[in-house]
Protein backbone atom coordinates (compact mmCIF):
# COMPACT_ATOMS: atom_id res chain seq x y z
CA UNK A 1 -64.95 -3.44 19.50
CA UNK A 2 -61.47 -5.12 19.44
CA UNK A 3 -58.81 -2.53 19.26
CA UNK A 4 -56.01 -4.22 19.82
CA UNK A 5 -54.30 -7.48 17.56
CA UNK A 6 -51.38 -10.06 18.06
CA UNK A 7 -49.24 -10.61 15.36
CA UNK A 8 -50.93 -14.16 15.12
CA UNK A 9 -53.54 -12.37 14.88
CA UNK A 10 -53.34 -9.93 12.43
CA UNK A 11 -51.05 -13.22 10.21
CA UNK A 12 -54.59 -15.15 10.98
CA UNK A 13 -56.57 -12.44 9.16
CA UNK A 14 -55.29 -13.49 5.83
CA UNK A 15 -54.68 -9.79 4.88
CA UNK A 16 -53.88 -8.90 1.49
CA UNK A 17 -50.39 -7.04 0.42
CA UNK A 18 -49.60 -7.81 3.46
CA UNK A 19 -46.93 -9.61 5.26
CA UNK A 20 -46.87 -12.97 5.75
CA UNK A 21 -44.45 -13.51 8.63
CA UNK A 22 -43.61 -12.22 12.16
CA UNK A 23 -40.63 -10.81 11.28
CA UNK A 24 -42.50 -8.86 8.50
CA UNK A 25 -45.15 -7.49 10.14
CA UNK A 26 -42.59 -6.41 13.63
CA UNK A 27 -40.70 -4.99 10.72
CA UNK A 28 -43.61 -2.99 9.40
CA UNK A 29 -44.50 -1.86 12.51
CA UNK A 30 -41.69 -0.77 13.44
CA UNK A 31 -41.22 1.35 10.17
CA UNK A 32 -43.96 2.52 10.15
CA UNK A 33 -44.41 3.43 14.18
CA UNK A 34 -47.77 1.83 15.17
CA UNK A 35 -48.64 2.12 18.59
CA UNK A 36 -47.95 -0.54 21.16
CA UNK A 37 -48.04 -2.20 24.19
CA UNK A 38 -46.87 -5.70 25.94
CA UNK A 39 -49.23 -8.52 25.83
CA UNK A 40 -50.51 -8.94 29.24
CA UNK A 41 -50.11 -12.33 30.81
CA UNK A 42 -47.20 -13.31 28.24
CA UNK A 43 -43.78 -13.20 28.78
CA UNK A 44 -40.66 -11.35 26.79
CA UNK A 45 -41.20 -8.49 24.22
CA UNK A 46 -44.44 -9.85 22.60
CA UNK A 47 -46.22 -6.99 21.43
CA UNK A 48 -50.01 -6.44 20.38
CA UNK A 49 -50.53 -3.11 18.18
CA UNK A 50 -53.33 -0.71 18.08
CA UNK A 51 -55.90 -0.67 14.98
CA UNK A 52 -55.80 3.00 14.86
CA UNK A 53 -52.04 3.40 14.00
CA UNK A 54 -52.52 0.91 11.25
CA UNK A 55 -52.57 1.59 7.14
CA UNK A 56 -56.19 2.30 6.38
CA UNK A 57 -56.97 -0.70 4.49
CA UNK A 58 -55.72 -2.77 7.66
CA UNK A 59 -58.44 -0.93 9.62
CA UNK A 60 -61.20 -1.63 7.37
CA UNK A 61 -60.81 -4.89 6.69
CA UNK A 62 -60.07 -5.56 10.57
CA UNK A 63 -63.36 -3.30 11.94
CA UNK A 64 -64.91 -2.27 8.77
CA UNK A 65 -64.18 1.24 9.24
CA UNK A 66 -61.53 3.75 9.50
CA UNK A 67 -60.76 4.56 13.58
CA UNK A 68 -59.88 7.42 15.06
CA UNK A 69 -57.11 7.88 17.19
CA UNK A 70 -58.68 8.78 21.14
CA UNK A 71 -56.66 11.37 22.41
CA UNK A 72 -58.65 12.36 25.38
CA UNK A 73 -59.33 10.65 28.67
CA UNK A 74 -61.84 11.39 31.36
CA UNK A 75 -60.56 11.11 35.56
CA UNK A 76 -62.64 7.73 35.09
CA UNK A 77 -60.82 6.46 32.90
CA UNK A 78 -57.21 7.97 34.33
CA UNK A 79 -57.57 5.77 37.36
CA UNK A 80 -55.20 4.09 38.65
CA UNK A 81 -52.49 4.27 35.40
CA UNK A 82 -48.89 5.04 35.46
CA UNK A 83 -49.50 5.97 39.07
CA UNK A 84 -52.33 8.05 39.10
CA UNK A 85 -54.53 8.10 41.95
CA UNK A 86 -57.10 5.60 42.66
CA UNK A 87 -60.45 7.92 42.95
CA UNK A 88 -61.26 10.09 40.41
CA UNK A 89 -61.53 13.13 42.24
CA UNK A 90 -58.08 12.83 43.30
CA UNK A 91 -57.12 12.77 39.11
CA UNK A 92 -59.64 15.89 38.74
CA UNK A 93 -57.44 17.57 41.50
CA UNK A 94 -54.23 16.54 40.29
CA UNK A 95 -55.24 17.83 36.62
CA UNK A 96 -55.97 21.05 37.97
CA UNK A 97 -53.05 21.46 40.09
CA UNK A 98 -51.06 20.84 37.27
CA UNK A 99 -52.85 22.49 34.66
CA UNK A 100 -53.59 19.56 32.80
CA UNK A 101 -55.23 20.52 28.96
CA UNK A 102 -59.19 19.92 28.95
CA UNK A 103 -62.17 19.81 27.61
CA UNK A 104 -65.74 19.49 28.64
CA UNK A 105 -67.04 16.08 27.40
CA UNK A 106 -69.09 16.22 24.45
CA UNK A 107 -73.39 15.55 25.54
CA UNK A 108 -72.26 15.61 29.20
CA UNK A 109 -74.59 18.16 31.26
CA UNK A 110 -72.88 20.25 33.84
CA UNK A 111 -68.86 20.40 34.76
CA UNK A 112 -67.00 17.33 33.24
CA UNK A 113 -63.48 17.07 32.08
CA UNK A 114 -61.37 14.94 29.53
CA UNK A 115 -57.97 15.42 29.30
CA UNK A 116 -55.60 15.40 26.21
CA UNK A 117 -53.17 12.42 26.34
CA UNK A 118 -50.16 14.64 25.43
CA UNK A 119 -50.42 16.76 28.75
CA UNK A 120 -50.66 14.00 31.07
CA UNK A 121 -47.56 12.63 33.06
CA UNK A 122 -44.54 10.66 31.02
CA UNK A 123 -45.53 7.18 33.02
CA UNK A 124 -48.94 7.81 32.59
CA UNK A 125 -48.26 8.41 28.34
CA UNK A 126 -46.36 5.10 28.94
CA UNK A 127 -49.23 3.02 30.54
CA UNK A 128 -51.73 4.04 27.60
CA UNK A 129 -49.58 3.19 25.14
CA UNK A 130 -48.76 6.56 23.54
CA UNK A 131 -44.78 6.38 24.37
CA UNK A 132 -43.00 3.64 24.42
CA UNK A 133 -40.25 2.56 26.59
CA UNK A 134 -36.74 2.93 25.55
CA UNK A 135 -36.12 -0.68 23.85
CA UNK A 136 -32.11 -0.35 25.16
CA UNK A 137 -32.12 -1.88 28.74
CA UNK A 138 -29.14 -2.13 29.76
CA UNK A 139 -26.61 1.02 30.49
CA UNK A 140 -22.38 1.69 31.34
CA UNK A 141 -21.79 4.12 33.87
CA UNK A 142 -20.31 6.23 31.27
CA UNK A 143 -24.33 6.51 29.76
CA UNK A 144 -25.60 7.09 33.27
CA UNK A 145 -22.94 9.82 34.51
CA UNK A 146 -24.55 12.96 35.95
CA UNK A 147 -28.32 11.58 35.18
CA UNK A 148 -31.15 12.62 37.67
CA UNK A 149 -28.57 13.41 40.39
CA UNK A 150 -26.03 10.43 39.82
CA UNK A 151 -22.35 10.92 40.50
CA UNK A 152 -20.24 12.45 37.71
CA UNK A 153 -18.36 10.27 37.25
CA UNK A 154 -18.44 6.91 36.28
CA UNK A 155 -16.10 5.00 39.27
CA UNK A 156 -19.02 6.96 41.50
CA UNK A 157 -21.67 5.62 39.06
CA UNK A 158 -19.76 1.86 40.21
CA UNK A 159 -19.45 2.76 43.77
CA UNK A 160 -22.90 3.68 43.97
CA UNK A 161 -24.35 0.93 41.74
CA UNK A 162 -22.20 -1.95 44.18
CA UNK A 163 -23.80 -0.36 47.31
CA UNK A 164 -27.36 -0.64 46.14
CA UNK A 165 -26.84 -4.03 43.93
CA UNK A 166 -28.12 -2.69 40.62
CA UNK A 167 -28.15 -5.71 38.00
CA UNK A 168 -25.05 -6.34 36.73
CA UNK A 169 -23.23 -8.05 33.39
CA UNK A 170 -20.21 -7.91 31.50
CA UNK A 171 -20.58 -5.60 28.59
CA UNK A 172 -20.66 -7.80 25.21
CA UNK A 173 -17.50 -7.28 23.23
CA UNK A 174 -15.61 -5.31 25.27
CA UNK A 175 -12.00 -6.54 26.69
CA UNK A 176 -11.48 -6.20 30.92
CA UNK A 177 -13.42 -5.51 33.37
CA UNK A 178 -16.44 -3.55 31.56
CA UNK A 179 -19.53 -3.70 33.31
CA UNK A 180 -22.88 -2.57 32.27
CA UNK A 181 -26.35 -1.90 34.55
CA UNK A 182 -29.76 -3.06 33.92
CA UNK A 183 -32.69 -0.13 33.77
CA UNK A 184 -35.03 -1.97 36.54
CA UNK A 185 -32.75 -1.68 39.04
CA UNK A 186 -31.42 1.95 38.41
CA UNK A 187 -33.44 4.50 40.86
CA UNK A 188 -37.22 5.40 39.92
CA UNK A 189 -36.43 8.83 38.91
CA UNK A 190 -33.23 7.45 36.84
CA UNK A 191 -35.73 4.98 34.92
CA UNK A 192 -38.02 7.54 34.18
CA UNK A 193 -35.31 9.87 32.25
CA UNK A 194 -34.15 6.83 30.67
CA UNK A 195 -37.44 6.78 29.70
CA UNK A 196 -37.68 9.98 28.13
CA UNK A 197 -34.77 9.26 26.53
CA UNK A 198 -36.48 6.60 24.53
CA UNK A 199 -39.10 8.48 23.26
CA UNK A 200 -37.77 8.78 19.25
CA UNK A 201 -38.25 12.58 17.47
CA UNK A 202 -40.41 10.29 14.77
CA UNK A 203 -42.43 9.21 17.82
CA UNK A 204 -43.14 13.64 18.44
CA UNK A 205 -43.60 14.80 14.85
CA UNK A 206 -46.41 11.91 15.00
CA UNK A 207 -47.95 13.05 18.02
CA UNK A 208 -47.77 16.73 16.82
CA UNK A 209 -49.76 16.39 13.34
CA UNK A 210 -52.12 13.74 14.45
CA UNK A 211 -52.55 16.45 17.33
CA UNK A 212 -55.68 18.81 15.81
CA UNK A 213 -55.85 21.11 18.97
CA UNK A 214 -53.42 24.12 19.72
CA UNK A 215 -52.55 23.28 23.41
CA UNK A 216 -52.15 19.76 22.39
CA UNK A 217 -49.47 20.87 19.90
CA UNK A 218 -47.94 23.11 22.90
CA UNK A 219 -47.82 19.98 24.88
CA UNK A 220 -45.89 18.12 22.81
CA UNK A 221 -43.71 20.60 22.08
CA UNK A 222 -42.78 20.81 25.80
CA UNK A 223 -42.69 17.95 25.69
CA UNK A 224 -39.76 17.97 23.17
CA UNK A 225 -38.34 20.90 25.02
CA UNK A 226 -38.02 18.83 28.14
CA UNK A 227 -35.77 16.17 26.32
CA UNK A 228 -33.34 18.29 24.51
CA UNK A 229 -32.97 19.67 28.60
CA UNK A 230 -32.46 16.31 29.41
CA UNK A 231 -30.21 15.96 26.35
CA UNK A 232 -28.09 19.18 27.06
């Protein structure tokens, strides 16, 4: 089953009280927080959108049924994303060394895990779609003072950014010398806070009541926990 639909494709559909442009339906989205990822194989922010984050109506008359959200994710399936190692008995080890939330899956005979989306590392959230990226790429070194172990200050943040040739531009409307950094070029661990950063509080209280287990809810809220740290 198709889960996930191109604007084109969603404006071929011929949906009704619907919108009829791209702008319309990004705009919708975007209101209304649908889950997303980057078209693979195109380039620039072109965006397909999950059927399960969509109204209900959109759902039935795209798959002819309402679709639930999936939320867990066996070592099988972990493979290989955001990182993850490539056998899945490396991703059963890492879950328990990290105390990953599980289940057993449902009509499987004998020990075998799924693991809830929410406790699963930020890149990995990233790579299935569940958090996006911060859509601000590009950063003064006023923004990245003191972040993941940068200098405090910014003429360090310059110093340090000229020795290992981050991307570079002027910063759009400001007067003098004012430069500003792009994200991909920033360190890994620097990227990934930025990425935490962009994870919105509507983005959370989503995740929390569509959320129906306990743990899952405790995950997210450490999750939330971690970013007012990183906030602080």
């Amino acid at each position: 089953m198709k889960e996930w639909y191109s604007i084109s494709e969603l404006l071929a559909a011929g949906l009704t009280n619907f919108p009829s442009s791209d702008k319309g339906i990004t705009k919708k989205a975007n209101r209304e927080n649908w889950r997303k990822r980057q078209r693979k194989g195109v380039k620039g922010k072109t965006f397909e959108y999950h059927v399960s984050s969509m109204p209900s109506f959109v759902q039935e008359a795209l798959c002819g049924k309402l679709i639930e959200p999936k939320e867990w994710f066996t070592a099988f399936e972990l493979v290989g994303v955001g990182g993850l190692p490539t056998l899945p008995s490396n991703v059963t080890r890492l879950a328990t060394k990290n105390g990953w939330l599980s289940r057993q899956v449902k009509g499987k005979r004998g020990v075998a895990f799924e693991y809830h989306y929410s406790a699963l590392p930020f890149e990995v959230q990233q790579a299935l779609s569940f958090i996006g990226t911060s859509e601000k790429e590009w950063f003064s070194a006023n923004e990245l003072v003191g972040l993941r172990g940068l200098p405090a200050t910014p003429q360090g943040i310059n110093k340090k950014a000229r020795t290992q040739h981050w991307e570079k531009r002027s910063k759009n409307g400001v007067q003098g010398r004012a430069i500003e950094y792009h994200y991909s070029s920033l360190p890994e661990d620097v990227q990934q806070a930025l990425s935490i950063v962009g994870i919105s509080e509507i983005d959370l209280l989503i995740h929390y009541f569509n959320t129906s287990s306990l743990e899952g809810k405790k995950a997210i809220m450490a999750t939330a926990k971690a970013m007012a740290n990183l906030n602080d």
